[in-house]
N, C-alpha and C. Protein backbone atom coordinates (compact mmCIF):
# COMPACT_ATOMS: atom_id res chain seq x y z
N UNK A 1 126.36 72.80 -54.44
CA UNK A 1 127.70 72.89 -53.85
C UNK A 1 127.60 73.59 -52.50
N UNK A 2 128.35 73.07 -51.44
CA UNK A 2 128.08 73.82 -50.01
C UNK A 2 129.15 74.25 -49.89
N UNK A 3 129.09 75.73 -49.58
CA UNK A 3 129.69 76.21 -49.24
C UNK A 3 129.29 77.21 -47.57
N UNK A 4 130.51 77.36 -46.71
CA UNK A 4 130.94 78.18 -45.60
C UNK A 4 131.53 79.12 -45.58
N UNK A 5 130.96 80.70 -45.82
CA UNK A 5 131.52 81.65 -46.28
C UNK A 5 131.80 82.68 -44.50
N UNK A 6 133.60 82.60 -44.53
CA UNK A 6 133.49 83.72 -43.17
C UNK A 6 133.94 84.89 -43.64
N UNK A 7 133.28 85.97 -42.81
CA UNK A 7 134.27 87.22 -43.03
C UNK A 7 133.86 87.71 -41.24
N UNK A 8 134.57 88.68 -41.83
CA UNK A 8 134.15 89.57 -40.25
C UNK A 8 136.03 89.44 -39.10
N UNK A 9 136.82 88.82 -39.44
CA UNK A 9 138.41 88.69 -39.77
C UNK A 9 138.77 90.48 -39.77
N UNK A 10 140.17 90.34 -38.71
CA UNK A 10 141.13 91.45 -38.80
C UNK A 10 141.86 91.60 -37.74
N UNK A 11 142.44 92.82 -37.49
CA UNK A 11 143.78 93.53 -36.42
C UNK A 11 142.81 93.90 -35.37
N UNK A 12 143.05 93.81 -34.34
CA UNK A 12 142.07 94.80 -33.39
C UNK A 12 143.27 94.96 -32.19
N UNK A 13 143.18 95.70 -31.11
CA UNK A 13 143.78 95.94 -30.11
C UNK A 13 143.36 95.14 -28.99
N UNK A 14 143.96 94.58 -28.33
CA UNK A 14 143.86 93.72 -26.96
C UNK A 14 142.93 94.47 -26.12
N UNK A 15 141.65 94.06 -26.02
CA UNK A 15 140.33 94.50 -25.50
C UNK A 15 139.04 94.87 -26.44
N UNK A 16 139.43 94.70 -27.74
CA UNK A 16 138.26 95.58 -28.61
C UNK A 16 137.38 94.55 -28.95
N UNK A 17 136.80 94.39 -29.68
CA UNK A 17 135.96 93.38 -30.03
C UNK A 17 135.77 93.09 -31.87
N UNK A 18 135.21 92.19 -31.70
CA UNK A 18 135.21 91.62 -33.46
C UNK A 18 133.70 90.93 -33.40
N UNK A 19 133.25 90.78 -34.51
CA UNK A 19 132.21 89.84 -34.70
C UNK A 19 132.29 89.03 -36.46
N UNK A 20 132.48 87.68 -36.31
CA UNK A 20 132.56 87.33 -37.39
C UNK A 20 131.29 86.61 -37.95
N UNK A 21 131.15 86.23 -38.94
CA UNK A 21 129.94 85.95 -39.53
C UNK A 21 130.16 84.68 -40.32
N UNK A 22 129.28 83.51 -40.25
CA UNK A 22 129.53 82.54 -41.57
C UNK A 22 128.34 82.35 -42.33
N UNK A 23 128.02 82.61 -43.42
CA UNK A 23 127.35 81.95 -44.15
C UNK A 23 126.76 80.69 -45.07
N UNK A 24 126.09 80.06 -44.71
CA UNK A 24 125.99 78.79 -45.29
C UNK A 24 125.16 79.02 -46.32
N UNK A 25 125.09 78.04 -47.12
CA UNK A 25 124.92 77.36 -48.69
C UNK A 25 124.79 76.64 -48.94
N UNK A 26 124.08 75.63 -50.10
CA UNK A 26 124.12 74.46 -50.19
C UNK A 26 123.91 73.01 -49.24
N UNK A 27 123.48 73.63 -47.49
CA UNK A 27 123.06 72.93 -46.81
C UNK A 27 121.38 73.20 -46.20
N UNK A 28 120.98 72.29 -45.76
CA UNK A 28 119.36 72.53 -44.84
C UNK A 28 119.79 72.77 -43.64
N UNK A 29 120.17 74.54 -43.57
CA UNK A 29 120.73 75.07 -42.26
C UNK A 29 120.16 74.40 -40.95
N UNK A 30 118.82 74.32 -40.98
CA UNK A 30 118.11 73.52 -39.71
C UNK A 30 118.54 72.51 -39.28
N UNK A 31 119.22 71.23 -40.17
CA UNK A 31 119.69 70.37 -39.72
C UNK A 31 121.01 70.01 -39.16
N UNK A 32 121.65 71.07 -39.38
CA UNK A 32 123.15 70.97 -38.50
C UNK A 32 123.49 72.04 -37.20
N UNK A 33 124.21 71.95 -37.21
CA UNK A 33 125.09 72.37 -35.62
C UNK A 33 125.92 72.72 -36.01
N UNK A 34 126.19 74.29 -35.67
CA UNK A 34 127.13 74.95 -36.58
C UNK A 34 128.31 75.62 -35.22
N UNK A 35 129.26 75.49 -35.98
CA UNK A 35 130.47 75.85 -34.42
C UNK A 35 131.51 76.40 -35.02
N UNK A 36 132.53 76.86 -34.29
CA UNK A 36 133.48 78.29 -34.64
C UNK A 36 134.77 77.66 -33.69
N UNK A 37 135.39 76.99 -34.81
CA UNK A 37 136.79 76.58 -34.16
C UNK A 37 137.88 77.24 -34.14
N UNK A 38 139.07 77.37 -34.10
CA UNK A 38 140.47 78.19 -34.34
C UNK A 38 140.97 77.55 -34.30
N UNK A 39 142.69 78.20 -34.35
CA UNK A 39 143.66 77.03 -35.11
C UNK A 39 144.78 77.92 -34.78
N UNK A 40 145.86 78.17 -34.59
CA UNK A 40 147.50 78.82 -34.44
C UNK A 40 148.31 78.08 -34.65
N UNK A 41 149.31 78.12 -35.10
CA UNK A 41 150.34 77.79 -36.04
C UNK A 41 150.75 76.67 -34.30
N UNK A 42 151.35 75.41 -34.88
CA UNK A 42 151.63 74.39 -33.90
C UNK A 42 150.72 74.10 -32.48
N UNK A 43 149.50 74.74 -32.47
CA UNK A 43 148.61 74.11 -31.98
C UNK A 43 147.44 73.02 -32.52
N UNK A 44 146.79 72.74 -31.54
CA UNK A 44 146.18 72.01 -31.99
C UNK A 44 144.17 72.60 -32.66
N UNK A 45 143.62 72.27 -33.53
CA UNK A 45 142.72 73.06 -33.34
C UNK A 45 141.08 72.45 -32.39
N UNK A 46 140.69 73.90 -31.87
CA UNK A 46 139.83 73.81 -30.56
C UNK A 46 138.51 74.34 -31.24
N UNK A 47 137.37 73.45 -30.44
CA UNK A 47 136.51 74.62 -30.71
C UNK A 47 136.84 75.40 -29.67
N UNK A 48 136.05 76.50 -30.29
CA UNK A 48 135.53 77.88 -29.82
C UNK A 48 134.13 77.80 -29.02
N UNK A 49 133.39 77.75 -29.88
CA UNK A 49 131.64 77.59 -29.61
C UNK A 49 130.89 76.87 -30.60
N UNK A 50 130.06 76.50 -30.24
CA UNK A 50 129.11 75.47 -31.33
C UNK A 50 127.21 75.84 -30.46
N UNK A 51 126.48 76.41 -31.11
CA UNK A 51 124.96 76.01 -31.35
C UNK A 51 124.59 75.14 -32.47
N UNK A 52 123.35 74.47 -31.81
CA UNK A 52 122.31 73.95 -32.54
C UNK A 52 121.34 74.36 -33.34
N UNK A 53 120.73 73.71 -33.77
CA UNK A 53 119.33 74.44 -35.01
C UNK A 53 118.53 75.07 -33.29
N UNK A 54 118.16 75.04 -32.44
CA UNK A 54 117.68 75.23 -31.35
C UNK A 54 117.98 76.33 -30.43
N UNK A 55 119.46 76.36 -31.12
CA UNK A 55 120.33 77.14 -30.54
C UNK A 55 120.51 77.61 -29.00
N UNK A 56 120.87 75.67 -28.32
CA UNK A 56 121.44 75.82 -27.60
C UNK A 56 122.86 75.70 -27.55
N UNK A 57 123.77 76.28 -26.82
CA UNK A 57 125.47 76.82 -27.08
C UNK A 57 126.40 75.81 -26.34
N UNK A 58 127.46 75.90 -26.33
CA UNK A 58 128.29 75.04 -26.16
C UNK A 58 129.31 75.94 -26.10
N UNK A 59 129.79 76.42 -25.20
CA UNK A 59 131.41 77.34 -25.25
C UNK A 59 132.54 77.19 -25.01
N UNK A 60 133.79 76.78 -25.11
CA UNK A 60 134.97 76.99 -24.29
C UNK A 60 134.95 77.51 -23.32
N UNK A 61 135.74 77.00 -22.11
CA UNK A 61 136.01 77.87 -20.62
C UNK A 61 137.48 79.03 -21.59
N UNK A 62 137.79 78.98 -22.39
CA UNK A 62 139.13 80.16 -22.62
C UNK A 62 137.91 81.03 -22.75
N UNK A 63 137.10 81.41 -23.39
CA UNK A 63 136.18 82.16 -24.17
C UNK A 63 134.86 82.16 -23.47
N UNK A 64 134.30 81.73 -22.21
CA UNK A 64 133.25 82.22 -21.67
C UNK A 64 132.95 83.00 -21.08
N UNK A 65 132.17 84.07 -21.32
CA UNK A 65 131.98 85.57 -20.51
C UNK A 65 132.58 86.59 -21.76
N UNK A 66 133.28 86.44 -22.38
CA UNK A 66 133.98 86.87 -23.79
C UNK A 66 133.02 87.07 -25.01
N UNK A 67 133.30 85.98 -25.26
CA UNK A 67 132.86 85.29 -27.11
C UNK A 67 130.93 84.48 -26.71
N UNK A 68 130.25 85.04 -27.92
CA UNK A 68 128.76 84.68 -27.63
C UNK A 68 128.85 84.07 -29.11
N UNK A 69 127.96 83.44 -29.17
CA UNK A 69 127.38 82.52 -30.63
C UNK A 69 126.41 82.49 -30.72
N UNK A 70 125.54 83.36 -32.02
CA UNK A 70 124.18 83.02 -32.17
C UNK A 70 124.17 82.56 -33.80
N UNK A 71 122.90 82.65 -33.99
CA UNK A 71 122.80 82.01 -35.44
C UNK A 71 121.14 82.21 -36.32
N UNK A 72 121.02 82.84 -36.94
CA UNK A 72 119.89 83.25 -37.57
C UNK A 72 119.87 82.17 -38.84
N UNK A 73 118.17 81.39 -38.14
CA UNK A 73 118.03 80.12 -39.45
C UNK A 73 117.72 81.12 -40.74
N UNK A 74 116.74 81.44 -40.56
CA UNK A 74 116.45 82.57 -41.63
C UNK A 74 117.20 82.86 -42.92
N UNK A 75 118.47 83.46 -42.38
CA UNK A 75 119.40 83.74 -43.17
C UNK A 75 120.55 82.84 -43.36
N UNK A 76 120.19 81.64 -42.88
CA UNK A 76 121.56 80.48 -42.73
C UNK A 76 123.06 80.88 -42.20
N UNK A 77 123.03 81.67 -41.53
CA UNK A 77 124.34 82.17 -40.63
C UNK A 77 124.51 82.03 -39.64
N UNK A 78 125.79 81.80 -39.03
CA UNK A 78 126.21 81.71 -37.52
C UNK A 78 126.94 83.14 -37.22
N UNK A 79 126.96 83.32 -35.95
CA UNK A 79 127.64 84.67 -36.14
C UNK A 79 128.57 84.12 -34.59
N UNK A 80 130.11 84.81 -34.47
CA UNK A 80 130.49 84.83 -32.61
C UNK A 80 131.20 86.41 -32.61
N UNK A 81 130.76 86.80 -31.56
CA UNK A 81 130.70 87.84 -31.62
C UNK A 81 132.04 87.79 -30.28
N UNK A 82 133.05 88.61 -30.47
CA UNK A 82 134.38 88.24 -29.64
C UNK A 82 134.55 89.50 -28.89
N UNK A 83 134.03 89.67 -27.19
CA UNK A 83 134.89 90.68 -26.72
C UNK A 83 135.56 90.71 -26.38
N UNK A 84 136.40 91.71 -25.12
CA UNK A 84 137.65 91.77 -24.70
C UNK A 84 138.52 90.98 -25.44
N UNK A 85 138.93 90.80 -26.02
CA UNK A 85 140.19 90.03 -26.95
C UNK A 85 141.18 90.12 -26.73
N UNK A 86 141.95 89.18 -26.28
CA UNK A 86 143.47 89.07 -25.81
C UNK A 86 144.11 88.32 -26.84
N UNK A 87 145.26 88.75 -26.45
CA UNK A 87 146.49 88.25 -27.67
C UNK A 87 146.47 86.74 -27.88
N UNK A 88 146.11 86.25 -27.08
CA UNK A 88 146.07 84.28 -27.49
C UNK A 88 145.01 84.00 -27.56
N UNK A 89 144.16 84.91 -28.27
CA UNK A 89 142.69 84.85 -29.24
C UNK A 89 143.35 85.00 -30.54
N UNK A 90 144.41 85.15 -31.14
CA UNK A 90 144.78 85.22 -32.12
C UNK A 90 145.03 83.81 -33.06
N UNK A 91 144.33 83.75 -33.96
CA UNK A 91 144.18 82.52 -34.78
C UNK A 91 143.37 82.95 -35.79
N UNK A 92 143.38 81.46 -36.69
CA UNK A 92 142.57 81.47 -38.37
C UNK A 92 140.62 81.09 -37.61
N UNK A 93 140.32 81.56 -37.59
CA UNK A 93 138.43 81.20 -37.03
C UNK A 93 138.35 80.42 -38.24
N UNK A 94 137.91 78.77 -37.95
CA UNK A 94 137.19 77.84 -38.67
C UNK A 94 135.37 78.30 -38.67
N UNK A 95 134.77 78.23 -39.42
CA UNK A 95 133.33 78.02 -39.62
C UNK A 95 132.88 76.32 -39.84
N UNK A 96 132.46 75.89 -38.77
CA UNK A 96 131.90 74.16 -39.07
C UNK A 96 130.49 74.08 -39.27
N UNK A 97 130.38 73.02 -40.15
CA UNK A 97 128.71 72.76 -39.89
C UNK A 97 128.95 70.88 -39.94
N UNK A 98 128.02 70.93 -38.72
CA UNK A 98 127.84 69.15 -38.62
C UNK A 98 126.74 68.73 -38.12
N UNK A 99 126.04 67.84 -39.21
CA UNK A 99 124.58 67.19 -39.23
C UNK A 99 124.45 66.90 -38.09
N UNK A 100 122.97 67.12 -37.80
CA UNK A 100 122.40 66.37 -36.46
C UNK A 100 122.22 65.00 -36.31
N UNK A 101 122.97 64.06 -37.58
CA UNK A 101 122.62 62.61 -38.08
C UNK A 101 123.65 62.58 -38.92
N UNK A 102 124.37 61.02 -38.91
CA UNK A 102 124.93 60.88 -40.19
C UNK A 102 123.91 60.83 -41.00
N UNK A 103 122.66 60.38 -41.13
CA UNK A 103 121.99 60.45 -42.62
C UNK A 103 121.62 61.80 -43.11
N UNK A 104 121.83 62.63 -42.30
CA UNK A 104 121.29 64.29 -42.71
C UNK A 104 122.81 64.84 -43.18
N UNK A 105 123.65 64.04 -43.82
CA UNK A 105 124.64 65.11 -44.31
C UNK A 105 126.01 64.84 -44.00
N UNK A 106 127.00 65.44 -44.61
CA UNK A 106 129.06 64.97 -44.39
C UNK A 106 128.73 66.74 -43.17
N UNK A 107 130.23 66.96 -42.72
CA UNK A 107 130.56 67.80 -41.97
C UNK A 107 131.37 68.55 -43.22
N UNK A 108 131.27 69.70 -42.74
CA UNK A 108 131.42 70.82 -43.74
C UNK A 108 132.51 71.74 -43.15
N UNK A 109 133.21 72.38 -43.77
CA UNK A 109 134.55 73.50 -43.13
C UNK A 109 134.48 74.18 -43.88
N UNK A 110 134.56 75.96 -43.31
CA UNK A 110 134.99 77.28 -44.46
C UNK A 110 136.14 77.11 -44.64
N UNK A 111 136.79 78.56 -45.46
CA UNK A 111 138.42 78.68 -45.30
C UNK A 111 139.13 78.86 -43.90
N UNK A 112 138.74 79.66 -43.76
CA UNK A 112 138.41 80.32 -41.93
C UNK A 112 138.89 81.84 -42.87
N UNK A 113 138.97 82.53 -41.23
CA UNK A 113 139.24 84.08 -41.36
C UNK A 113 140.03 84.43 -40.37
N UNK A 114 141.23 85.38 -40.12
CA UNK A 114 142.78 85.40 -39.65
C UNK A 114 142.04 86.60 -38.51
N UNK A 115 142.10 86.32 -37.01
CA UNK A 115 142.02 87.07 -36.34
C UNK A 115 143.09 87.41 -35.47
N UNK A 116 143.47 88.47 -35.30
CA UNK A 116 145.25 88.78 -34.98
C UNK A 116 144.35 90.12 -33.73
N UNK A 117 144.74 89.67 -32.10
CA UNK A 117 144.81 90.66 -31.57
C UNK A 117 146.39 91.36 -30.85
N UNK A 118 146.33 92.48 -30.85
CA UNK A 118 148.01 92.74 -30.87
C UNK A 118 147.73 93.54 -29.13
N UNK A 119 149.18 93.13 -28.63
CA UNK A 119 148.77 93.65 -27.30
C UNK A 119 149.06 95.41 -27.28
């Protein structure tokens, strides 16, 4: 069973920082491309950032110079690590994982985790 486990979710003050974490399961971490979307109530949802097994990155212009994405195969985790944080960083953080191939696998989603920065 695969599962996308996030935590690392909470309140912080407009400038502080967060780092969330996903854990994977049930997949051959090497073979996907793992990325960190969000979501706010009547938007639409964006990524955030996405690396490769290679871990080269892919960022949003809202979030560059900000938010970093790394990912330890080792331990099958992605991690984005969020600074300065402004109030329309506030959203549910998706955890994705998506094969480097359709034959290597479906695309995968956590619950996400509720990041609320307050000004």
């Amino acid at each position: 069973q695969v599962q996308l486990a996030e935590s690392g979710g909470g309140l912080v003050q407009a400038g502080g920082s967060l780092r969330l974490s996903c854990a994977a399961s049930g997949i051959l971490f090497a073979n996907y491309v793992m990325g960190w979307y969000r979501q706010s109530p009547g938007k639409k949802r964006e990524l955030v950032a996405r690396i490769t097994p290679g871990s080269s990155t892919d960022v949003a212009d809202s979030v560059r110079g900000r938010f970093t994405i790394s990912r330890d195969n080792s331990r099958s985790t992605v991690y984005l690590q969020m600074n300065s944080l402004k109030p329309e960083d506030t959203a549910a953080y998706l955890c994705a994982a998506q094969p480097l191939g359709p034959r290597l696998g479906n695309d995968y989603w956590g619950q996400g985790t509720q990041v609320t920065v307050s000004s």
